[in-house]
N, C-alpha and C. Protein backbone atom coordinates (compact mmCIF):
# COMPACT_ATOMS: atom_id res chain seq x y z
N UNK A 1 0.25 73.32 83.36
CA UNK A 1 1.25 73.70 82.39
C UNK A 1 0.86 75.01 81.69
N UNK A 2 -0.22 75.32 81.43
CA UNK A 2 -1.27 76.27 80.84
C UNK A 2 -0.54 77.45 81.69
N UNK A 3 -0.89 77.57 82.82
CA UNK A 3 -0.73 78.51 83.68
C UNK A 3 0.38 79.21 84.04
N UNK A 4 1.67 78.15 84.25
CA UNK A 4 2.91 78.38 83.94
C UNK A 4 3.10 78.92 82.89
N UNK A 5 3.13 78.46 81.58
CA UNK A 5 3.28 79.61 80.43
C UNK A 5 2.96 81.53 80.16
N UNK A 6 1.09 81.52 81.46
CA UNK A 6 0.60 82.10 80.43
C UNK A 6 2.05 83.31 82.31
N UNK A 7 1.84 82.84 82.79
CA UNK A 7 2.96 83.61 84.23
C UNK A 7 4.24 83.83 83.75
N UNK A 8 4.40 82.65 82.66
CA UNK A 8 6.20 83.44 81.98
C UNK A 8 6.26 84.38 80.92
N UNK A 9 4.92 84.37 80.37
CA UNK A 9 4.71 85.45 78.67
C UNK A 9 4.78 86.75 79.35
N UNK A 10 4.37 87.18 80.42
CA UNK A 10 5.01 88.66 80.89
C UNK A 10 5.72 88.91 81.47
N UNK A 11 6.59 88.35 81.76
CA UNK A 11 7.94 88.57 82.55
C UNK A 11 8.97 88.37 81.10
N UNK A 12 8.86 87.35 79.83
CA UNK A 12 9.87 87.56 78.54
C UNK A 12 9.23 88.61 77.92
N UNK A 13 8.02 89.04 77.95
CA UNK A 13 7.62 90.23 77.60
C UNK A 13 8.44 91.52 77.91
N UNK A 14 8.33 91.85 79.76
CA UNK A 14 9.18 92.65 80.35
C UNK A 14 10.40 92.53 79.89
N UNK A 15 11.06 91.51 79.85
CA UNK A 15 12.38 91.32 79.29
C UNK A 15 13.03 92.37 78.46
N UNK A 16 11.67 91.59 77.07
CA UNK A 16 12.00 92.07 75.81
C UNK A 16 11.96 93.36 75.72
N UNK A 17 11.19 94.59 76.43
CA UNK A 17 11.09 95.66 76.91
C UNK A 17 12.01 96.37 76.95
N UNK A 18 12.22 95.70 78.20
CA UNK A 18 13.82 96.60 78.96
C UNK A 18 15.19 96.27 77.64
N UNK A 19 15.27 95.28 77.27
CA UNK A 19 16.28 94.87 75.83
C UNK A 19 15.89 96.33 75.14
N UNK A 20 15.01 96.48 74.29
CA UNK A 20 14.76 97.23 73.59
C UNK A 20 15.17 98.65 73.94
N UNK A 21 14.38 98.98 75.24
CA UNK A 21 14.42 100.16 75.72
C UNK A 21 16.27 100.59 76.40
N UNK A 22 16.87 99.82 76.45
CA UNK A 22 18.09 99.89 76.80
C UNK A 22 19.22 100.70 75.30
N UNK A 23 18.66 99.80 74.21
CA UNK A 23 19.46 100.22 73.22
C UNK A 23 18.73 100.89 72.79
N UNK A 24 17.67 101.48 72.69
CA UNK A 24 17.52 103.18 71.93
C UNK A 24 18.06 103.84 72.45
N UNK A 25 17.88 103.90 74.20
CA UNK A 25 18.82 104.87 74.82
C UNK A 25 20.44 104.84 74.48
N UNK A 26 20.51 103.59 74.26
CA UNK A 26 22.49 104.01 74.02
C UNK A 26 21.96 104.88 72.46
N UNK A 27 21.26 104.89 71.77
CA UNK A 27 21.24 105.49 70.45
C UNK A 27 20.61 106.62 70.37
N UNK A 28 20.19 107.39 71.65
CA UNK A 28 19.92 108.95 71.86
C UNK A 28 21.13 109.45 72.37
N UNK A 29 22.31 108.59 73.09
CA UNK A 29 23.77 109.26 73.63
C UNK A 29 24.53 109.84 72.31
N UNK A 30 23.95 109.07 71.24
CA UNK A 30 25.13 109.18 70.14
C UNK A 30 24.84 110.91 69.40
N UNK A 31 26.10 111.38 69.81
CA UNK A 31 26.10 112.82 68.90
C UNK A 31 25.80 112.90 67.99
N UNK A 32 25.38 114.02 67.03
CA UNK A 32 24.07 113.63 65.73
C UNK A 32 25.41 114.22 64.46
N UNK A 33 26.56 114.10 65.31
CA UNK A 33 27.42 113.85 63.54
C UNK A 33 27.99 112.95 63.91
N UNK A 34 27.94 112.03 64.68
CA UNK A 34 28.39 110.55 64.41
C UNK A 34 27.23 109.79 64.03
N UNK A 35 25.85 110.28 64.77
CA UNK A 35 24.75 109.31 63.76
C UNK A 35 24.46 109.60 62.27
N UNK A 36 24.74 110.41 62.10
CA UNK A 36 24.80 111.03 60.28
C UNK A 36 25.58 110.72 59.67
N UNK A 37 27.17 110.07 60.31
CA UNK A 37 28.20 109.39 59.76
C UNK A 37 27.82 108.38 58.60
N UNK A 38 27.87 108.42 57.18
CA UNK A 38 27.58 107.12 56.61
C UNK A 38 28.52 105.96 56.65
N UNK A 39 28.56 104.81 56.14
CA UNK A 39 29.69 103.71 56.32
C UNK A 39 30.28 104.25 54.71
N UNK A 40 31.40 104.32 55.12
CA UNK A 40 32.66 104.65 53.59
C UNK A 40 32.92 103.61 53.07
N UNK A 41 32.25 102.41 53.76
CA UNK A 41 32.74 101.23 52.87
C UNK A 41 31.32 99.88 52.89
N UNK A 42 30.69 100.61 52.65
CA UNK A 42 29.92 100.19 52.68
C UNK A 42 29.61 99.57 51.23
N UNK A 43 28.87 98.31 51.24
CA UNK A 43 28.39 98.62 49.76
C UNK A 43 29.36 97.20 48.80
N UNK A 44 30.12 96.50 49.27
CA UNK A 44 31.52 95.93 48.49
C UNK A 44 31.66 94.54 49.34
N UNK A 45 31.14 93.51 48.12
CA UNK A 45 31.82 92.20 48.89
C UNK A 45 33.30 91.60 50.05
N UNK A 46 34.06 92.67 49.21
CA UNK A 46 35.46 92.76 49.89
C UNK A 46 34.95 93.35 51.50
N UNK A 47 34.61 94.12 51.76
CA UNK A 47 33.76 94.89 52.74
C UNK A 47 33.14 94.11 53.65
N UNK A 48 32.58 92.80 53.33
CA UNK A 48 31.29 91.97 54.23
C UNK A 48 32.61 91.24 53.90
N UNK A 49 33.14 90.30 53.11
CA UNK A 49 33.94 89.15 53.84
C UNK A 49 35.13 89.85 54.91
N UNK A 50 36.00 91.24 54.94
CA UNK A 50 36.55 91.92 55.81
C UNK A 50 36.11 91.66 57.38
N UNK A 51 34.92 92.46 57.06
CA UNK A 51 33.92 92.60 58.12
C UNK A 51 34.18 90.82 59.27
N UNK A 52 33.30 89.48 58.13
CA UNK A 52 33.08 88.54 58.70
C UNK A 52 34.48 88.34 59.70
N UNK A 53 35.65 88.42 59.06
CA UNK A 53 36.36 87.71 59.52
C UNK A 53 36.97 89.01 61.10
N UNK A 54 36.52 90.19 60.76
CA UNK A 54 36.25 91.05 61.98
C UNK A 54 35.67 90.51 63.41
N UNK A 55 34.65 90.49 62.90
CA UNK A 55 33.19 89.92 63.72
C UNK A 55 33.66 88.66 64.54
N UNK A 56 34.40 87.52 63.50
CA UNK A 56 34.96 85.87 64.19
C UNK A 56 36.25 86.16 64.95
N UNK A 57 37.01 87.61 65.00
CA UNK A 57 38.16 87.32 66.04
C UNK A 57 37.90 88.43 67.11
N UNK A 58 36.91 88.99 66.99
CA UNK A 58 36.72 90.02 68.09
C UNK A 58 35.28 90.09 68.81
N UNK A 59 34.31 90.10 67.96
CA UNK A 59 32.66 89.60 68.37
C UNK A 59 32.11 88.19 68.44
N UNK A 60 32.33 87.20 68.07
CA UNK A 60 31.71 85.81 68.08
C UNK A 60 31.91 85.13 69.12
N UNK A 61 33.04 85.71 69.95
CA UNK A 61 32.74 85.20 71.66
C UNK A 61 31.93 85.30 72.46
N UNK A 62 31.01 86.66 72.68
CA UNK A 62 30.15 87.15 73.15
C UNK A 62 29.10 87.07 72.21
N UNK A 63 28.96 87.20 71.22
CA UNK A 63 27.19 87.50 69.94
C UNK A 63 27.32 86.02 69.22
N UNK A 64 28.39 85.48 69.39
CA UNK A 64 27.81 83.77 68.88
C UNK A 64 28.05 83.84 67.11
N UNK A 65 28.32 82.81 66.81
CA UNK A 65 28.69 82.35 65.33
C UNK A 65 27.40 83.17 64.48
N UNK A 66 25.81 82.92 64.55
CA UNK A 66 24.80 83.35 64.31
C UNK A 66 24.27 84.60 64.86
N UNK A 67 25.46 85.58 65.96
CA UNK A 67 25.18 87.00 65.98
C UNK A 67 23.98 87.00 66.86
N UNK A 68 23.12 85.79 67.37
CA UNK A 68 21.88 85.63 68.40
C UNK A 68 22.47 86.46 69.70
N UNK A 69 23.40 86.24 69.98
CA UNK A 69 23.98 86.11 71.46
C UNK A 69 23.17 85.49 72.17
N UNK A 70 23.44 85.33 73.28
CA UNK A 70 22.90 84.62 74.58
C UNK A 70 21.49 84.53 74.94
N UNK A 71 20.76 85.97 74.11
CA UNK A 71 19.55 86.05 75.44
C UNK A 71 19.39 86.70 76.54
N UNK A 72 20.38 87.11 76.95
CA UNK A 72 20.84 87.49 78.89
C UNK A 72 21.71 88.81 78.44
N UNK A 73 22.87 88.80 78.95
CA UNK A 73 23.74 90.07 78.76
C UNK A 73 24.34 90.16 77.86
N UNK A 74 24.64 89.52 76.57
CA UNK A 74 25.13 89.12 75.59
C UNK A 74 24.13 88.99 73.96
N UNK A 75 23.38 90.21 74.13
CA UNK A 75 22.45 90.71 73.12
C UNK A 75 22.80 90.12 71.51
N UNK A 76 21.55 90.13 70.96
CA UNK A 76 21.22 89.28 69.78
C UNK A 76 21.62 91.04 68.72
N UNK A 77 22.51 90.36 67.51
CA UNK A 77 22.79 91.87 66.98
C UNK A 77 21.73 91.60 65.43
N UNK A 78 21.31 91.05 65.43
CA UNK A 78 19.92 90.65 64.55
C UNK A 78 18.40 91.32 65.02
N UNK A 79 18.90 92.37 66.02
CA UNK A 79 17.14 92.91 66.70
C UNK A 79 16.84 94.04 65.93
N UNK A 80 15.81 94.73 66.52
CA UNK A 80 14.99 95.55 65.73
C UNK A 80 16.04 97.15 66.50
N UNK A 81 17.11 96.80 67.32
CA UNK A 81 17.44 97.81 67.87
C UNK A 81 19.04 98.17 67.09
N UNK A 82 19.37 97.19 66.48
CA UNK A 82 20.23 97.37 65.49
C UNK A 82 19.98 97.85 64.11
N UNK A 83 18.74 97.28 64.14
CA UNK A 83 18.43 97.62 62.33
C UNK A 83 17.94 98.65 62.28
N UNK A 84 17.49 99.30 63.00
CA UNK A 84 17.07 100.62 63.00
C UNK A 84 18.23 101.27 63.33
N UNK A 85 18.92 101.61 64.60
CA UNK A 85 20.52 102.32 64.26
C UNK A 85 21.09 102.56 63.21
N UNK A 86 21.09 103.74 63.10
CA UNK A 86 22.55 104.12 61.72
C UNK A 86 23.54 103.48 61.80
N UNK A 87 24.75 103.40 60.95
CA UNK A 87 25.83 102.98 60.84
C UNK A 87 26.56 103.83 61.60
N UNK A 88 26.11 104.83 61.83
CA UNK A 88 27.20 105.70 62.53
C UNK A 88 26.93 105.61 63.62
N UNK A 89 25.98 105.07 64.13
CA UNK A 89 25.27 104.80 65.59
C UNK A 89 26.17 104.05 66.35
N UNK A 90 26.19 102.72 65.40
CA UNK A 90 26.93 101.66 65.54
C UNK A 90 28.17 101.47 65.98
N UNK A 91 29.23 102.65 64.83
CA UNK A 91 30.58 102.70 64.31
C UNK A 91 30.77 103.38 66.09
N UNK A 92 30.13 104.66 66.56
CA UNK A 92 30.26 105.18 67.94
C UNK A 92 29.94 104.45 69.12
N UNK A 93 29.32 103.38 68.57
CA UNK A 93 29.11 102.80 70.33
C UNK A 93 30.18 101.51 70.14
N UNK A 94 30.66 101.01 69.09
CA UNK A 94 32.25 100.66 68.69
C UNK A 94 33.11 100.80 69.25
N UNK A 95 33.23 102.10 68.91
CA UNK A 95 34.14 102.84 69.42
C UNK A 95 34.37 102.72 71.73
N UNK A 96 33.01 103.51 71.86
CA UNK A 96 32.77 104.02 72.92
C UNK A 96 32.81 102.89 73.90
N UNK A 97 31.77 101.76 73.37
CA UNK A 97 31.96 100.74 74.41
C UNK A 97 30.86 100.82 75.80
N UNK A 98 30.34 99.27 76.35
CA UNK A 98 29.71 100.00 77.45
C UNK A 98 29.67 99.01 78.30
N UNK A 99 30.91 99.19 79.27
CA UNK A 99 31.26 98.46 80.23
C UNK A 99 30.59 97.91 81.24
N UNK A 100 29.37 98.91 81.33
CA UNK A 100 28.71 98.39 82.60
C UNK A 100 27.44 97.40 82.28
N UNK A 101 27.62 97.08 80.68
CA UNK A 101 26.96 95.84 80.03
C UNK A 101 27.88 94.93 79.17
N UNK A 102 28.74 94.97 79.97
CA UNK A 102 29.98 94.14 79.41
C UNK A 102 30.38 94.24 77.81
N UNK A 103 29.97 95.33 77.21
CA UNK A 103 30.68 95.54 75.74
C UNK A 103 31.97 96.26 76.04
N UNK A 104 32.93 95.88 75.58
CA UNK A 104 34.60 96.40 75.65
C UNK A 104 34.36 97.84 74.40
N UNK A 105 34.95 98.45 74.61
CA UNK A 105 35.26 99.43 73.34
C UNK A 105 36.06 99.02 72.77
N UNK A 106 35.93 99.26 71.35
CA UNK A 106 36.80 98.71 70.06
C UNK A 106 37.38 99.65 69.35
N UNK A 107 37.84 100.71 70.10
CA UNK A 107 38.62 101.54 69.86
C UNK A 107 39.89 101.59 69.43
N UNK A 108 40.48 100.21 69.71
CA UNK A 108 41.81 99.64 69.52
C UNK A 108 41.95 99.15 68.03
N UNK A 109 40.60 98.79 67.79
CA UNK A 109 40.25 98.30 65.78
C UNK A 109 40.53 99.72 65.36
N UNK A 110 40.91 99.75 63.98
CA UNK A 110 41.03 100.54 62.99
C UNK A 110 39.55 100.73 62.82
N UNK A 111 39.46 102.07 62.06
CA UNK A 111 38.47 102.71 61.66
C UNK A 111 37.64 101.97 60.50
N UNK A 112 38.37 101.31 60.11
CA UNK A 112 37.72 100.76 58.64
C UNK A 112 37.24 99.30 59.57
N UNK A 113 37.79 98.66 60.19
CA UNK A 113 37.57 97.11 60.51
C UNK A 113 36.39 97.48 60.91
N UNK A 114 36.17 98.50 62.17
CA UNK A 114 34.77 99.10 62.61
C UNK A 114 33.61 98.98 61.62
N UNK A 115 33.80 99.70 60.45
CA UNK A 115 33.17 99.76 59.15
C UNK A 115 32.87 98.48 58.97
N UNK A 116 33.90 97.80 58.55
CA UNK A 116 33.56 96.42 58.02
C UNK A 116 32.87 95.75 58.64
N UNK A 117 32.77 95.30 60.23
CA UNK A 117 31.90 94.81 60.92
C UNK A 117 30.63 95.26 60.96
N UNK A 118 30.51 96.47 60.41
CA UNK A 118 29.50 96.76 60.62
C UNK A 118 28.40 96.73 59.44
N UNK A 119 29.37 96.59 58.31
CA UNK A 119 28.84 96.62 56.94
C UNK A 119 28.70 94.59 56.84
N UNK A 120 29.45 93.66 57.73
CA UNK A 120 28.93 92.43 57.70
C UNK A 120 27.56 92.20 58.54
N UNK A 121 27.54 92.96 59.52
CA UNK A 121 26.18 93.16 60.55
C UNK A 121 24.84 93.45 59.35
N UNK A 122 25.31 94.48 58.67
CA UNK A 122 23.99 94.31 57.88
C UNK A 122 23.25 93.67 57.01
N UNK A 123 24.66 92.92 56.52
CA UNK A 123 24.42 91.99 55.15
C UNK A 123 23.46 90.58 55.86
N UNK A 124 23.89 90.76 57.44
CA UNK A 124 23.42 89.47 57.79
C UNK A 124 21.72 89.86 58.23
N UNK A 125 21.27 90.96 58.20
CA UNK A 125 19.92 91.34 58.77
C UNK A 125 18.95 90.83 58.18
C-alpha cells in the first residue's frame, strides 16, 4: 500500500504542475491594459450577492456549488492561479473564453455581471 502511494505522489504532483503552469500562461496572453483593468465594482455587498447569483446560473455547472470543480478539466477557481490573477485578468479570459479547455466565453454577460462574478470569486478566496 506504501508503495502505491509513494508511485501516485508524482504523477498528482505532475498534475498539479501542468494545472498551474497552464493558467499562468492563459495570464501572460492577457494584454497589459486589460490586466491593469481594476474591477469598477468591486468593493459592495450588492456586488458579491450580484456576482453569487452570476456564478449559480452560468458557472456552478462546471466549478461546482463550492467553486472546487472537478479536479480533471473543470478547474478549482479557489487556486493559487486565480488569486494571483488580476481582476482584469479574469474579466478578459471571461470574456475570451478557452474552448479547447472547455471554458465557453462569456461574452454574451454584460460587463458588470463579469465584474460581479468576479468580485464574488474573491470574496470566496
Amino acid at each position: 500500500m506504501m508503495r502505491l502511494r509513494l508511485a501516485i505522489l508524482p504523477i498528482l504532483l505532475s498534475v498539479s504542475l501542468v494545472v498551474a503552469a497552464a493558467f499562468s500562461s492563459r495570464w501572460q496572453q492577457v494584454p497589459e491594459n486589460d490586466h491593469s483593468r481594476p474591477n469598477p465594482l468591486a468593493g459592495t455587498p450588492q456586488t458579491v450577492a450580484a456576482g453569487a447569483l452570476v456564478y449559480r446560473d452560468h458557472c456552478l455547472q462546471c466549478h461546482r456549488t463550492n467553486a472546487e470543480g472537478d479536479g480533471h478539466k473543470r478547474p478549482s477557481l479557489r487556486s493559487d492561479g486565480i488569486r494571483s490573477a488580476s481582476d482584469g485578468d479574469i474579466e478578459w479570459f471571461l470574456r475570451q473564453g478557452d474552448l479547447g479547455h472547455g471554458m465557453p466565453s462569456w461574452s454574451s454577460l454584460s460587463e458588470a455581471q463579469r465584474w460581479q462574478v468576479i468580485s464574488w470569486l474573491r470574496s470566496i478566496q
